[in-house]
Protein backbone atom coordinates (compact mmCIF):
# COMPACT_ATOMS: atom_id res chain seq x y z
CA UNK A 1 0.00 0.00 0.00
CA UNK A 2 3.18 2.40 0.94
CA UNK A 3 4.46 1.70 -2.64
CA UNK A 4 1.50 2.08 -4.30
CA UNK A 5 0.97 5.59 -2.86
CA UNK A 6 4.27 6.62 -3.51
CA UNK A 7 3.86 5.32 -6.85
CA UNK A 8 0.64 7.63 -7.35
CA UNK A 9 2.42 11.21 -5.83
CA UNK A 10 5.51 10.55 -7.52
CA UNK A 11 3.24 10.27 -11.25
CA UNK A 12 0.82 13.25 -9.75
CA UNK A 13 4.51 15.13 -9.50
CA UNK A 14 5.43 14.37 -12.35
CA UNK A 15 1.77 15.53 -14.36
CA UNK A 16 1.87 18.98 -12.30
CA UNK A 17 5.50 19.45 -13.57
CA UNK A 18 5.02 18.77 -17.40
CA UNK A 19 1.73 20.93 -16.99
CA UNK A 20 3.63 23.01 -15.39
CA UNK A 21 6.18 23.06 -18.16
CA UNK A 22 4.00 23.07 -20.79
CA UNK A 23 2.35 26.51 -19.12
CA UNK A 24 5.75 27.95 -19.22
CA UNK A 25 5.83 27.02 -22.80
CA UNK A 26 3.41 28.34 -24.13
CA UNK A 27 3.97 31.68 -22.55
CA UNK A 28 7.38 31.80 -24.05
CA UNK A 29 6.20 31.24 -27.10
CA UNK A 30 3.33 34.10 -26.96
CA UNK A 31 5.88 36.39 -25.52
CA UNK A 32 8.45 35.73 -28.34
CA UNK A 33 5.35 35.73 -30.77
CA UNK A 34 4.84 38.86 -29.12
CA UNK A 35 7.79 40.53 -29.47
CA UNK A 36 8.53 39.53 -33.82
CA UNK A 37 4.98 41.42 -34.39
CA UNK A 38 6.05 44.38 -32.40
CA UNK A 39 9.68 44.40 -34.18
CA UNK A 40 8.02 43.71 -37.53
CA UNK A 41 5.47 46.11 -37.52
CA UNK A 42 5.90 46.96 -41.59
CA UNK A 43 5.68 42.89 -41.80
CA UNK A 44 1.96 42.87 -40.10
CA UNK A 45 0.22 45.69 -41.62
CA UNK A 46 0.65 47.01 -45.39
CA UNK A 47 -1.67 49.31 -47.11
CA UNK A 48 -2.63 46.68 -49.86
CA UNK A 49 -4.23 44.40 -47.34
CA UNK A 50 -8.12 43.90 -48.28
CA UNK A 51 -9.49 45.52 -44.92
CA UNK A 52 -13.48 45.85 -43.51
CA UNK A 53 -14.62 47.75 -40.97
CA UNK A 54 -13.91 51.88 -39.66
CA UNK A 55 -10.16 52.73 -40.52
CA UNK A 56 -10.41 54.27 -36.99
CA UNK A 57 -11.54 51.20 -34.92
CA UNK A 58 -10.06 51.30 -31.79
CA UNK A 59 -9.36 47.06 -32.18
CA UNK A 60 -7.72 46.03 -36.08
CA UNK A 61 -7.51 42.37 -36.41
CA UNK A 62 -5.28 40.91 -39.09
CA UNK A 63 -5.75 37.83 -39.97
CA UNK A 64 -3.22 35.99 -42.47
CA UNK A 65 -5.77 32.94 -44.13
CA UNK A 66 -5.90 30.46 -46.44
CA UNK A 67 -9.18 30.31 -48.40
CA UNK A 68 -8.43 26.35 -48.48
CA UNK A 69 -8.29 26.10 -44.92
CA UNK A 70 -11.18 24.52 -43.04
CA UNK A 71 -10.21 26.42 -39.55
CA UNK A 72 -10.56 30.04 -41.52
CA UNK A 73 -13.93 29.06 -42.89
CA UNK A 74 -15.23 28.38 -39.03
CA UNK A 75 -13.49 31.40 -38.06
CA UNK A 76 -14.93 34.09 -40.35
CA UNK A 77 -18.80 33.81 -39.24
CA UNK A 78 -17.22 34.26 -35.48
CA UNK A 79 -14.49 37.53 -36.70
CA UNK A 80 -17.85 38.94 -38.39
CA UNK A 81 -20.29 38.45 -35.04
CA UNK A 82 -17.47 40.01 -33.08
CA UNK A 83 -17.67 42.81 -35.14
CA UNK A 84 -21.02 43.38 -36.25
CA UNK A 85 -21.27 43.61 -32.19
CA UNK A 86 -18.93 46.60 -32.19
CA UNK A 87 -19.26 48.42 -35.62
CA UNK A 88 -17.19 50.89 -35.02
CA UNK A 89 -15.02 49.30 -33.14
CA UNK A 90 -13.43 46.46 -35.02
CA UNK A 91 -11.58 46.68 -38.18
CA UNK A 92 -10.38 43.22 -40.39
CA UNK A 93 -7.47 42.79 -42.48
CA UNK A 94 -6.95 39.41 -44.85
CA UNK A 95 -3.60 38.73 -45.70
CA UNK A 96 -2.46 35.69 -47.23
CA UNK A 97 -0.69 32.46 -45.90
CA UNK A 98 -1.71 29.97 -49.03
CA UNK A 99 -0.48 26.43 -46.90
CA UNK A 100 -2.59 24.07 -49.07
CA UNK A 101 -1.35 22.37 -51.72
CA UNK A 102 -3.00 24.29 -54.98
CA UNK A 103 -4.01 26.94 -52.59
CA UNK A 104 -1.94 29.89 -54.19
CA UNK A 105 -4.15 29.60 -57.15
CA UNK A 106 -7.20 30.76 -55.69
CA UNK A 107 -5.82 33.08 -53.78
CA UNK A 108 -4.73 34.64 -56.96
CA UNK A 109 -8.17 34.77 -58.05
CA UNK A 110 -9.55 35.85 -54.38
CA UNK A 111 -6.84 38.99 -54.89
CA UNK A 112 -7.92 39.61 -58.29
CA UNK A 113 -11.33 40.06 -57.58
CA UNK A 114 -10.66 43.43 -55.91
CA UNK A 115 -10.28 44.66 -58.89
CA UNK A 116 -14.34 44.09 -59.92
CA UNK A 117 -14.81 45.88 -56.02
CA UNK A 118 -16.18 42.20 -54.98
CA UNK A 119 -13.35 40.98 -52.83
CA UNK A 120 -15.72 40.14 -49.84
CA UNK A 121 -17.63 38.70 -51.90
CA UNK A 122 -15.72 36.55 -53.10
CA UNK A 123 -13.74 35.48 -50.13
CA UNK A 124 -17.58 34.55 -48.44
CA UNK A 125 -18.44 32.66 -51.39
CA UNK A 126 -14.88 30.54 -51.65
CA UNK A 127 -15.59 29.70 -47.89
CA UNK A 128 -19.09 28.53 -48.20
CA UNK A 129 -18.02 26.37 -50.89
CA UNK A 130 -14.74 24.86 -49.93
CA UNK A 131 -16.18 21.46 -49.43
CA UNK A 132 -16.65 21.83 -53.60
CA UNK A 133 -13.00 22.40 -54.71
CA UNK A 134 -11.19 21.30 -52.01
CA UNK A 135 -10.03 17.49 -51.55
CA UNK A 136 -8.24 15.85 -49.33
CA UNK A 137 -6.30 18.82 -48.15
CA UNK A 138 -5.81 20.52 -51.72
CA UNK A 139 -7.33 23.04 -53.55
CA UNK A 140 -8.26 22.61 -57.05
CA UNK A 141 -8.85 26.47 -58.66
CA UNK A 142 -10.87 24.74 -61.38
CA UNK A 143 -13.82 24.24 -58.98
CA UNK A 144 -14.28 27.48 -57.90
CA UNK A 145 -15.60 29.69 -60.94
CA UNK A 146 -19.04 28.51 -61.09
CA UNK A 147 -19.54 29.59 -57.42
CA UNK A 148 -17.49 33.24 -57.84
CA UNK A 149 -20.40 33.35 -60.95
CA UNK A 150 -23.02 33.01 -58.77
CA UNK A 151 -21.76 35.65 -56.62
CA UNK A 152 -21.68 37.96 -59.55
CA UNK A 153 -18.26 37.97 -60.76
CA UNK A 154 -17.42 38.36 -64.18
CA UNK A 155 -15.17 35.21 -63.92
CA UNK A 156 -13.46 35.71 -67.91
CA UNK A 157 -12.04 38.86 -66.08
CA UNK A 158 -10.85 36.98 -63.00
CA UNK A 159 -8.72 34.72 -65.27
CA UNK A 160 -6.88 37.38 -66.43
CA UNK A 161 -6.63 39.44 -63.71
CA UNK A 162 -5.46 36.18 -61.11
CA UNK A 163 -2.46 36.17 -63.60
CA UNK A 164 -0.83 39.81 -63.54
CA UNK A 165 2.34 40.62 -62.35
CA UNK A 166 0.78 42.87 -60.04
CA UNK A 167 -1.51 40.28 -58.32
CA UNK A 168 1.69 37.81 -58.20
CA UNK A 169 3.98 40.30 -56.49
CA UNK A 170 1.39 41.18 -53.44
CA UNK A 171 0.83 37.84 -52.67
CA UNK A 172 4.59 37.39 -52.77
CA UNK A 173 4.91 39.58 -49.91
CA UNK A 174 2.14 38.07 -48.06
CA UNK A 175 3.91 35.01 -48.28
CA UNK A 176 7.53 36.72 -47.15
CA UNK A 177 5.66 38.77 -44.42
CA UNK A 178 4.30 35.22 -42.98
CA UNK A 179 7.47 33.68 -42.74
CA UNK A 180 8.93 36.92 -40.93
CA UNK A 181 6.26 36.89 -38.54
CA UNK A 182 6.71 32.82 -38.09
CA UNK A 183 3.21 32.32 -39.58
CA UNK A 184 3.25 28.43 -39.89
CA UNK A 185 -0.68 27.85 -39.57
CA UNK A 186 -3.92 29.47 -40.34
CA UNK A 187 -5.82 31.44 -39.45
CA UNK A 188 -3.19 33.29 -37.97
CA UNK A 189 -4.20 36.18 -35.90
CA UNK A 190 -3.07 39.26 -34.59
CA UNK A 191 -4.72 41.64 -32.42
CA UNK A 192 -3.89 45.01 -32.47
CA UNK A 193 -0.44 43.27 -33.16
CA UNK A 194 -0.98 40.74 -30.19
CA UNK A 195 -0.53 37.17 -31.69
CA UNK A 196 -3.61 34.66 -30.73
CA UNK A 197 -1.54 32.25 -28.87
CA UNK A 198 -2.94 29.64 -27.60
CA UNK A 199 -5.39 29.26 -30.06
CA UNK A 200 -9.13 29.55 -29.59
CA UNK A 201 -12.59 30.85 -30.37
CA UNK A 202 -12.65 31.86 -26.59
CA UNK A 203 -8.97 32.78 -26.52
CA UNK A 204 -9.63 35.24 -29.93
CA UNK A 205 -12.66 36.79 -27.63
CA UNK A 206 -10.73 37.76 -24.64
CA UNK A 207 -7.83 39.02 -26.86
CA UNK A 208 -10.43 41.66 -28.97
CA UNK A 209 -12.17 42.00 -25.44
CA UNK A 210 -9.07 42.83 -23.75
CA UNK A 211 -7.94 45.09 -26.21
CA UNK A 212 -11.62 47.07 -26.42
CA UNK A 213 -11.22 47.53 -22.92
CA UNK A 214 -7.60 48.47 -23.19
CA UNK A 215 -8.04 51.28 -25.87
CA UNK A 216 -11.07 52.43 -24.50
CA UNK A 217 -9.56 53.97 -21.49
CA UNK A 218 -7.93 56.87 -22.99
């Protein structure tokens, strides 16, 4: 019986100090999160970034996605609540982090449909259909026309368009900017340049709800 409870407090030690370490961890890795955002500020935030919401909101949320991603199509309906709860308040910015394989593709047709003025339209619609065009992890760019149609873009445009040199070198720093800021998922999110770390629907809602209450005291 001695052994046995020895047995149990030394493995009830041993939980509390890998919980412990895995605490510390995770911390670390927020704070150095932390600290690449704030020393890569140009890296976060350029003035090409799609963007909804009041330039002046108090709370800007970037948000580097992957329209392929499963995770970023479960996250937008919960961004746009957050914000359609403070409209004046919250302010979105898409930048790309195109992880799937095929995924660059689309999102060369998702950032040449600015140019019809439909860009949010086209982002909702690429969501709502991902199940259509993308398999087993990859994105197939063929798939997604007849549901950018049906969303009202002129989709003979968006094949030219998704092929400039213009569209390509954007995306290209989206790309470069993620790997400065040690983007290696998506979404990834930052919060008035506070990374989401750990990640969370809860976590994401104290972050904007600590920063609302943080820039609302001046």
């Amino acid at each position: 019986m001695k052994q046995r409870t020895i047995v149990i407090t030394a493995a009830a030690v041993l939980i509390a100090v890998f919980a412990a370490a895995a605490q510390w961890y995770g911390s670390y890795q927020a704070q150095q999160a932390a600290r690449r955002a704030s020393e890569n500020q140009q890296s976060l935030v350029r003035f090409h970034a799609p963007s909804i919401g009041n330039a002046a909101a108090r709370v800007h949320i970037v948000e580097f996605l992957d329209p392929a991603c499963g995770t970023c199509a479960a996250f937008y309906p919960f961004v746009k609540k957050m914000m359609a709860a403070n409209p004046n308040d919250i302010r979105l910015s898409v930048r790309y982090a195109p992880f799937h394989e095929g995924s660059d593709e689309v999102v060369k047709v998702l950032e040449a449909s600015r140019k019809q003025g439909k860009y949010w339209q086209a982002l909702e619609a690429l969501l709502a259909s991902q199940p259509a065009w993308v398999q087993n992890h990859r994105a197939n760019v063929d798939m997604v026309w007849p549901y950018l149609a049906r969303a009202g873009l002129d989709t003979q445009q968006l094949r030219g368009d998704s092929q400039s040199a213009e569209t390509a070198r954007l995306i290209s720093q989206d790309v470069q900017d993620a790997k400065t800021l040690n983007v290696t998922k998506t979404p990834g999110y930052f919060v008035n340049g506070r990374p989401l770390a750990p990640f969370g629907y809860e976590q994401l809602r104290t972050l904007v709800d600590e920063e609302l209450i943080a820039t609302s005291k001046g």
